[in-house]
PDB file of N, CA and C in Angstrom:
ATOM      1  N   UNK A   1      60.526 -44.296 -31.645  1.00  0.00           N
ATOM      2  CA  UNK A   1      59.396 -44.995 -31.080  1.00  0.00           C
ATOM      3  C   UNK A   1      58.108 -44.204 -31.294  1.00  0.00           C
ATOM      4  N   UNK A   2      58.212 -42.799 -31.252  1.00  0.00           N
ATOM      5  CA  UNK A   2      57.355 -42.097 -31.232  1.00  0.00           C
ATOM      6  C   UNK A   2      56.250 -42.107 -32.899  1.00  0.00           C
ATOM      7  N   UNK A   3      57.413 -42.220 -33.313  1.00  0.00           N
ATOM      8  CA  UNK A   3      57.019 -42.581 -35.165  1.00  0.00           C
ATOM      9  C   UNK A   3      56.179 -43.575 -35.577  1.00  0.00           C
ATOM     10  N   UNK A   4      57.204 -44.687 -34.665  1.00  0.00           N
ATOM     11  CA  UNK A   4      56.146 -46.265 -35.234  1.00  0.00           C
ATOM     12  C   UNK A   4      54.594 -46.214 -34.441  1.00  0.00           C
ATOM     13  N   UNK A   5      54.695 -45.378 -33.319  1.00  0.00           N
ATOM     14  CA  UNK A   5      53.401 -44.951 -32.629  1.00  0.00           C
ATOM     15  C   UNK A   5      52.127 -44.304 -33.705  1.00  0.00           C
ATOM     16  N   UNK A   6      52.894 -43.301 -34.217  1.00  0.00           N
ATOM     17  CA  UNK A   6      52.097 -42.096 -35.310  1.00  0.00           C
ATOM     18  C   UNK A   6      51.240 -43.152 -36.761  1.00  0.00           C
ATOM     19  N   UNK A   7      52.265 -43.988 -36.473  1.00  0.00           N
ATOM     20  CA  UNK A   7      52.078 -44.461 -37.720  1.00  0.00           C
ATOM     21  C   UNK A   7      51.095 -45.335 -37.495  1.00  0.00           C
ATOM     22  N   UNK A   8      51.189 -46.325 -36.068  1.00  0.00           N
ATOM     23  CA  UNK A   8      50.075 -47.255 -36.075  1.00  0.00           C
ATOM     24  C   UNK A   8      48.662 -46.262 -35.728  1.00  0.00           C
ATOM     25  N   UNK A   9      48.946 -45.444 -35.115  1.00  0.00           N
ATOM     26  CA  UNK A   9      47.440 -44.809 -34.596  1.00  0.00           C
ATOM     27  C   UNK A   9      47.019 -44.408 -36.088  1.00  0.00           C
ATOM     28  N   UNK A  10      47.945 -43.727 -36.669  1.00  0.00           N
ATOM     29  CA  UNK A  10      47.059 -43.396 -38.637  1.00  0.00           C
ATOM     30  C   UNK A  10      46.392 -44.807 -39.320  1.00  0.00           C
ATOM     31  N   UNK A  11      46.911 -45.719 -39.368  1.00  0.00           N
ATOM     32  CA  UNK A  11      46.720 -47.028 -39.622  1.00  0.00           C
ATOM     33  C   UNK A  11      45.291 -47.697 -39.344  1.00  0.00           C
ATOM     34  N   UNK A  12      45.149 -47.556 -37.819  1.00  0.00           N
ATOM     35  CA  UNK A  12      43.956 -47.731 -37.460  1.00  0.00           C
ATOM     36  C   UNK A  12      43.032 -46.618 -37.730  1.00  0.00           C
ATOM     37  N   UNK A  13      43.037 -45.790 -37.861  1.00  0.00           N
ATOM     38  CA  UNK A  13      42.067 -44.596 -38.141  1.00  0.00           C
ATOM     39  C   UNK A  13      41.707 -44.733 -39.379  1.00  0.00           C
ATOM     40  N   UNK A  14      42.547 -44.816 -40.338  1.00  0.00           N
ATOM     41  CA  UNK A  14      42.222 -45.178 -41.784  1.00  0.00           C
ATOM     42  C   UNK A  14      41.319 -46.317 -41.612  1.00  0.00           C
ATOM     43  N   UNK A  15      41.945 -47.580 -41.457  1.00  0.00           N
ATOM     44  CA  UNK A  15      40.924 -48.904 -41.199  1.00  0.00           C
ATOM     45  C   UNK A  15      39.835 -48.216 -40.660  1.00  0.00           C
ATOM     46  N   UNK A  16      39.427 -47.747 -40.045  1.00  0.00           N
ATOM     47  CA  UNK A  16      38.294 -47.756 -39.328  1.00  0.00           C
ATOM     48  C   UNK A  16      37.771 -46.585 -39.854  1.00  0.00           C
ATOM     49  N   UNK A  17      37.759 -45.468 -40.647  1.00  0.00           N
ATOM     50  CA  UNK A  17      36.871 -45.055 -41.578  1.00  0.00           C
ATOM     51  C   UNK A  17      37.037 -45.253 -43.088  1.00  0.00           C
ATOM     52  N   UNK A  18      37.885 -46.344 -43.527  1.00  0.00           N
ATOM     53  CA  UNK A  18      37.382 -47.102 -44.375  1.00  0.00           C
ATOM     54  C   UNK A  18      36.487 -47.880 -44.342  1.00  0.00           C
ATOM     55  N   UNK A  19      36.332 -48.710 -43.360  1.00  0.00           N
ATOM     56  CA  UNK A  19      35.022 -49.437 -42.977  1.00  0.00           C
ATOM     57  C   UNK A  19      33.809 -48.851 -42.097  1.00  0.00           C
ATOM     58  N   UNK A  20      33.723 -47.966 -42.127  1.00  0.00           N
ATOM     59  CA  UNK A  20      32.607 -46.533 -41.367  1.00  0.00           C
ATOM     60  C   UNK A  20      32.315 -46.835 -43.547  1.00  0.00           C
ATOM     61  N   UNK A  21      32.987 -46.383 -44.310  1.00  0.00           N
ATOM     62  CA  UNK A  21      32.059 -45.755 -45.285  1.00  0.00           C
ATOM     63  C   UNK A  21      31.615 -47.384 -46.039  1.00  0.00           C
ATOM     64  N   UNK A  22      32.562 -48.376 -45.625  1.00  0.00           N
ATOM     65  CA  UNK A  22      31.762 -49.613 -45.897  1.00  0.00           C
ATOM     66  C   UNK A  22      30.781 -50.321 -45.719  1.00  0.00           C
ATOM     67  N   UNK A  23      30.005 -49.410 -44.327  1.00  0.00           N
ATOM     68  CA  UNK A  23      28.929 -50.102 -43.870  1.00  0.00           C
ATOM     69  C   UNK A  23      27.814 -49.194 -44.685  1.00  0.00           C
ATOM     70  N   UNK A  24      28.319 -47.901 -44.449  1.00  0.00           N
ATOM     71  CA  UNK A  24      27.480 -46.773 -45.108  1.00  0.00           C
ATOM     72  C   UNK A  24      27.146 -47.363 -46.653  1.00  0.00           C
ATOM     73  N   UNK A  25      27.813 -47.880 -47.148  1.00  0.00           N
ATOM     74  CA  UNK A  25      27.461 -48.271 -49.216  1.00  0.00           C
ATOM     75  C   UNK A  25      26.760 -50.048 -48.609  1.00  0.00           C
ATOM     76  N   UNK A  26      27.255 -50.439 -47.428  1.00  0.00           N
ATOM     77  CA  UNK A  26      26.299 -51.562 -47.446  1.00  0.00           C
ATOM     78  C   UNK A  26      24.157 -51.212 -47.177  1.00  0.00           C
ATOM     79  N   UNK A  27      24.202 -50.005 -46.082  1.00  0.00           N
ATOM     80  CA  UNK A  27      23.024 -49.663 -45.745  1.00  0.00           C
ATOM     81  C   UNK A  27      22.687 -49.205 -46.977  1.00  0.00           C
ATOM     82  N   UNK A  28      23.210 -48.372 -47.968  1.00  0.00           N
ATOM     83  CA  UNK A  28      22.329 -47.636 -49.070  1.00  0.00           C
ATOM     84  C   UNK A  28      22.308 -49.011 -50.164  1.00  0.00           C
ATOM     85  N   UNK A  29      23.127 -49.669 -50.339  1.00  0.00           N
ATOM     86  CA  UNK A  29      22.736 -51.362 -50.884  1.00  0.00           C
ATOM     87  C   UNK A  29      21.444 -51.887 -50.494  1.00  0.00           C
ATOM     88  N   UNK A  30      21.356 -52.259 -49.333  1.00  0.00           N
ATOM     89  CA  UNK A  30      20.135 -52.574 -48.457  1.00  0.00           C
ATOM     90  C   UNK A  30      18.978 -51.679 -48.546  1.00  0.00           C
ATOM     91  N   UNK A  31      19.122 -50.531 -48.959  1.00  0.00           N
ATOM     92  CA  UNK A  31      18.140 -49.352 -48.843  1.00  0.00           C
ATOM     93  C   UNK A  31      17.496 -49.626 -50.494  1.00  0.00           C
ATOM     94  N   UNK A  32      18.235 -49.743 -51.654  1.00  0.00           N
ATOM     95  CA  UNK A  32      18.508 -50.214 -53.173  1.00  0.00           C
ATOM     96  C   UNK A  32      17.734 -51.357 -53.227  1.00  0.00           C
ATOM     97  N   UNK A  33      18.062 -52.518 -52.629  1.00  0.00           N
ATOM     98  CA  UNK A  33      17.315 -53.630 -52.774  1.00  0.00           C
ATOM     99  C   UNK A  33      16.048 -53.558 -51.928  1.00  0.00           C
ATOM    100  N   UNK A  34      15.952 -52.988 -50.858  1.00  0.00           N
ATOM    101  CA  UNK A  34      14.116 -53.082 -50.815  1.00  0.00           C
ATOM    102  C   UNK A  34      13.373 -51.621 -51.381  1.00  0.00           C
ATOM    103  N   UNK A  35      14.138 -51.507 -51.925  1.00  0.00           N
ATOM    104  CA  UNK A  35      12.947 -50.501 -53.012  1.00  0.00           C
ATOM    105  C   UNK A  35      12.701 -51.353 -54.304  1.00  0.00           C
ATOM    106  N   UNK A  36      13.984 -52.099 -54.532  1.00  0.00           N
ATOM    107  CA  UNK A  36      13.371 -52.759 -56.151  1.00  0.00           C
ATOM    108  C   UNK A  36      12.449 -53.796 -55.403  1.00  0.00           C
ATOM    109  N   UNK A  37      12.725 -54.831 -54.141  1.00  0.00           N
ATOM    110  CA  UNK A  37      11.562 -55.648 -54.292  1.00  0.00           C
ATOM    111  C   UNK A  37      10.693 -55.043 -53.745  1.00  0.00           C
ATOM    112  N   UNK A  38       9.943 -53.829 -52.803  1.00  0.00           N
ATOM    113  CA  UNK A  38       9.008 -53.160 -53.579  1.00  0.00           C
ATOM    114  C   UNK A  38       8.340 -53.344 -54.849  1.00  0.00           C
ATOM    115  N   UNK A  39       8.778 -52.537 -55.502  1.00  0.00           N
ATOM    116  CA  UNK A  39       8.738 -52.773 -56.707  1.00  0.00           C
ATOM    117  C   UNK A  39       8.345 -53.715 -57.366  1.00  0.00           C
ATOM    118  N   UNK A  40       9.099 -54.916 -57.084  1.00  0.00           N
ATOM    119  CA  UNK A  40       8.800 -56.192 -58.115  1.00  0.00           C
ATOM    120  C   UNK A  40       7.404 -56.723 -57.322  1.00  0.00           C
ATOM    121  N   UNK A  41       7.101 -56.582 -55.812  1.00  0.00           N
ATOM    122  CA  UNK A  41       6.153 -57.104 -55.413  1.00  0.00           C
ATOM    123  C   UNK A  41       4.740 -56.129 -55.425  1.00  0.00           C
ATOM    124  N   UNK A  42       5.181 -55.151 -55.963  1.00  0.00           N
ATOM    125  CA  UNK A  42       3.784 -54.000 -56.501  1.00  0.00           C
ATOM    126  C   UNK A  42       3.554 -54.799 -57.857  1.00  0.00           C
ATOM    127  N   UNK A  43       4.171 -54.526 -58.511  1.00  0.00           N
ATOM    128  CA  UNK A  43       4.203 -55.216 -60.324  1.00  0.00           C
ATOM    129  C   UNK A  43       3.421 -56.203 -60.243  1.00  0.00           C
ATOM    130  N   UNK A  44       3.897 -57.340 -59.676  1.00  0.00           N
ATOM    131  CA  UNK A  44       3.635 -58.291 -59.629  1.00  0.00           C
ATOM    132  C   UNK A  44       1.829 -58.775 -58.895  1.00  0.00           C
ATOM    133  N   UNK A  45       1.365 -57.710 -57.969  1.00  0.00           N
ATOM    134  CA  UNK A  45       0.667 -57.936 -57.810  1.00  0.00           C
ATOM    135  C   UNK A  45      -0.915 -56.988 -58.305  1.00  0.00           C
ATOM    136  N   UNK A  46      -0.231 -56.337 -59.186  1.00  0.00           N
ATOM    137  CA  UNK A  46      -1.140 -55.149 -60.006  1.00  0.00           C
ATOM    138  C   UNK A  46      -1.221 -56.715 -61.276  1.00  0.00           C
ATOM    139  N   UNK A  47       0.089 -57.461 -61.878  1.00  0.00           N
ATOM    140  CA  UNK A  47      -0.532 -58.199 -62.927  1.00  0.00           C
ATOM    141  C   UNK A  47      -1.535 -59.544 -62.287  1.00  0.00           C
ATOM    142  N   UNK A  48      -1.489 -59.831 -60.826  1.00  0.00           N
ATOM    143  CA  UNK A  48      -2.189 -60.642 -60.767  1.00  0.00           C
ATOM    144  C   UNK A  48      -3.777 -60.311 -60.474  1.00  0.00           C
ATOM    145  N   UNK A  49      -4.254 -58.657 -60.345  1.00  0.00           N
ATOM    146  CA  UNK A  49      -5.547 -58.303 -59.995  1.00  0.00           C
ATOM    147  C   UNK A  49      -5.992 -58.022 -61.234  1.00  0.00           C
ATOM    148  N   UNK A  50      -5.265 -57.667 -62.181  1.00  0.00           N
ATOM    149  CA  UNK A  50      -5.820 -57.571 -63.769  1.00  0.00           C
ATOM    150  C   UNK A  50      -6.213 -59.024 -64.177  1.00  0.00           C
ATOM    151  N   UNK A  51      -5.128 -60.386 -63.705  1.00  0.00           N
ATOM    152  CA  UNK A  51      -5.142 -61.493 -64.731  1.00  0.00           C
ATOM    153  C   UNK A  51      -6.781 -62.023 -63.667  1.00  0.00           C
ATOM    154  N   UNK A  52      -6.845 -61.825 -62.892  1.00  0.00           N
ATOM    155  CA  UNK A  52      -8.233 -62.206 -61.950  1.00  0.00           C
ATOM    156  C   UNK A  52      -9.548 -60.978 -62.800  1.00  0.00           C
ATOM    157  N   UNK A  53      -9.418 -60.078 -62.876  1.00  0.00           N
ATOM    158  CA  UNK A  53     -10.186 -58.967 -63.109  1.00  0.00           C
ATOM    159  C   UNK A  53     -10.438 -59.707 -64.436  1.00  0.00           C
ATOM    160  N   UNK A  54      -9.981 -60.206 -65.146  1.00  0.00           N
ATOM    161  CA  UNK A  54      -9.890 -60.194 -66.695  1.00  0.00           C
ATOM    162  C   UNK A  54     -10.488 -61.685 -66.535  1.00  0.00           C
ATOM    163  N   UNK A  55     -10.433 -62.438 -65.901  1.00  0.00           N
ATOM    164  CA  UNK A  55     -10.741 -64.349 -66.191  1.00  0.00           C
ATOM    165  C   UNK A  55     -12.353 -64.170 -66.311  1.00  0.00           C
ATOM    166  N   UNK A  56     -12.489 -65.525 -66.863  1.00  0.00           N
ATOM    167  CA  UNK A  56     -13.790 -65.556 -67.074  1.00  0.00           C
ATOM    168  C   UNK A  56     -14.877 -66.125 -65.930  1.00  0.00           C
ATOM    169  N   UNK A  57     -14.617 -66.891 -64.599  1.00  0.00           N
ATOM    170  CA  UNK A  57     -14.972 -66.610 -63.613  1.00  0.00           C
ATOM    171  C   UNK A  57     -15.621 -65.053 -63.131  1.00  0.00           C
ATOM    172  N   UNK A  58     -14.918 -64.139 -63.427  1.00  0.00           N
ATOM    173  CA  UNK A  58     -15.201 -62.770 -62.545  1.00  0.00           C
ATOM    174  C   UNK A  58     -15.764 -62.200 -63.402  1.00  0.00           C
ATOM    175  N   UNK A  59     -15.395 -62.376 -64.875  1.00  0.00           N
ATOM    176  CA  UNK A  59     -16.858 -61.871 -65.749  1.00  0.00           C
ATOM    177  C   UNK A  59     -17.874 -62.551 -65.765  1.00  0.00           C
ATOM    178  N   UNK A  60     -17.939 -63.497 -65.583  1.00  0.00           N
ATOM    179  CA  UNK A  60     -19.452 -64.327 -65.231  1.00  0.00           C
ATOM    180  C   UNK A  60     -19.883 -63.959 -64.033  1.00  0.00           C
ATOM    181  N   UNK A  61     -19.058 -63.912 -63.060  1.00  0.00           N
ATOM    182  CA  UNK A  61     -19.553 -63.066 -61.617  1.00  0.00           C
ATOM    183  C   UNK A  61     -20.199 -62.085 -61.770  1.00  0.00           C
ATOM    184  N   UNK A  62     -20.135 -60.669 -62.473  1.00  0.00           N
ATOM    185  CA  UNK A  62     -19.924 -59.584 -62.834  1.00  0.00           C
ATOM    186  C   UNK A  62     -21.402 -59.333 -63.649  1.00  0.00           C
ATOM    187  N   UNK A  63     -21.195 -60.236 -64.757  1.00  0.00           N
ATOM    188  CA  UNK A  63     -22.586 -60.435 -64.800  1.00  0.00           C
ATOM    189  C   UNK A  63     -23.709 -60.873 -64.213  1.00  0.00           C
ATOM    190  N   UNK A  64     -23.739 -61.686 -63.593  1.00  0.00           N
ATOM    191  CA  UNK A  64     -24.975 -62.712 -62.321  1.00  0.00           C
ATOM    192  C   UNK A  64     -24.939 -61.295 -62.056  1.00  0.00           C
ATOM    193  N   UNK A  65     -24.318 -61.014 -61.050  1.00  0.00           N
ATOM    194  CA  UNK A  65     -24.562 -59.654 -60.054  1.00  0.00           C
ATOM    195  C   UNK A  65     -25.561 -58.421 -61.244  1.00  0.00           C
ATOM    196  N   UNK A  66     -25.066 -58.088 -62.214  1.00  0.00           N
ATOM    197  CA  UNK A  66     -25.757 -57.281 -62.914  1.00  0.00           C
ATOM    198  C   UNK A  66     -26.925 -57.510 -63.413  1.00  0.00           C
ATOM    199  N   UNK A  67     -27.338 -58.471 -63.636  1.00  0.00           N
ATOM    200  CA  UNK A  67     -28.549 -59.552 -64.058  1.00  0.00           C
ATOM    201  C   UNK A  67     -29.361 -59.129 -62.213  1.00  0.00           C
ATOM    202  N   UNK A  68     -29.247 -59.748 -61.689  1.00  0.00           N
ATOM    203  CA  UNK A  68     -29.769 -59.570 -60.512  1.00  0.00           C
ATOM    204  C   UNK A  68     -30.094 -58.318 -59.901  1.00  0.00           C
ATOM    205  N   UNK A  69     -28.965 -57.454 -59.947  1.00  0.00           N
ATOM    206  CA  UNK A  69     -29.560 -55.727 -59.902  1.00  0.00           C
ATOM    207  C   UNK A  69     -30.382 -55.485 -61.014  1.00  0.00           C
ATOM    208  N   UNK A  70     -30.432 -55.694 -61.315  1.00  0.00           N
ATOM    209  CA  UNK A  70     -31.342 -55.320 -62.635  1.00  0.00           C
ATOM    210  C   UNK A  70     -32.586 -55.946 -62.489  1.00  0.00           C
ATOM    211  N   UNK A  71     -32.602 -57.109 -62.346  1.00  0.00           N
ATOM    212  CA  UNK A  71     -33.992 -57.657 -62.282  1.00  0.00           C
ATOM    213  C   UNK A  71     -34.737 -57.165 -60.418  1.00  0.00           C
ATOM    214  N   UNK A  72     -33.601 -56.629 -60.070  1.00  0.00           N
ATOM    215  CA  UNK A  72     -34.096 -55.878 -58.054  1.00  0.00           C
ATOM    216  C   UNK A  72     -35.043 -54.610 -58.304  1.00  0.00           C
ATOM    217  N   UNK A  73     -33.739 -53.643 -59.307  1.00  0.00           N
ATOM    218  CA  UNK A  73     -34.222 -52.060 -59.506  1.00  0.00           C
ATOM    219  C   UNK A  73     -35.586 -52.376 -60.645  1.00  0.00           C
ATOM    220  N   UNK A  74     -36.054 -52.780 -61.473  1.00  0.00           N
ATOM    221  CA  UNK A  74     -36.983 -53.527 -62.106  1.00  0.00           C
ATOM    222  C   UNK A  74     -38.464 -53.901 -61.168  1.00  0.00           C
ATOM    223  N   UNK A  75     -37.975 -54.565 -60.487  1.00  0.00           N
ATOM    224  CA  UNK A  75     -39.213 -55.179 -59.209  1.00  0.00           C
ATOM    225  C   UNK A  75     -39.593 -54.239 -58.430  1.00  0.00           C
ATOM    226  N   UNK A  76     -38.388 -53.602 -58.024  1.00  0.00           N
ATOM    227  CA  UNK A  76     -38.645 -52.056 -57.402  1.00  0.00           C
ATOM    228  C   UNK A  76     -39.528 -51.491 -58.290  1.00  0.00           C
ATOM    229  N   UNK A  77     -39.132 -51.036 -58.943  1.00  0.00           N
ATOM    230  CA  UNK A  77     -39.658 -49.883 -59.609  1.00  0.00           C
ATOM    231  C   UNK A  77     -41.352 -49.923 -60.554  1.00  0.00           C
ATOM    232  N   UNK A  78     -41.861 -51.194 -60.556  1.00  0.00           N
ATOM    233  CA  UNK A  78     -42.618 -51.514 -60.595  1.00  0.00           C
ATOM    234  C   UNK A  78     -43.853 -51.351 -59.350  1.00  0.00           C
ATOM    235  N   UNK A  79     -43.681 -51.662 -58.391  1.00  0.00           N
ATOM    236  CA  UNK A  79     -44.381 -51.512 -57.070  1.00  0.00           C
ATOM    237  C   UNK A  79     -44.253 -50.035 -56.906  1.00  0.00           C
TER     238      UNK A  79
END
């Protein structure tokens, strides 16, 4: 009796740090996937401040504004 005892208490101990290191590879999984979407949501939003930086809206912006300082420091600098 004492045996089939030994044996179930090993049984459960195993189970139960087999699944101790199953949760452990699930958290570093979880830890894995929000670093890549990190990642994909940095990427992703570095190509959308270039594809804005780059349109022709914000270079026409870019200019007005420079046109206008220019014609300010100008008026200034005149007086």
């Amino acid at each position: 009796m004492r045996l089939y005892l030994a044996v179930a208490v090993l049984m459960l101990a195993f189970v139960a740090y087999t699944e101790a290191q199953d949760a452990d590879s699930g958290f570093a999984n979880f830890q894995d996937r929000l670093s890549e979407f990190g990642r994909n949501v940095a990427e992703k939003a570095k190509d959308t401040i270039d594809t804005i930086k780059n349109s022709e809206v914000a270079q026409k912006t870019q200019n007005w504004f420079e046109e206008k300082f220019a014609k300010l420091k100008t008026h200034f600098q005149q007086d």
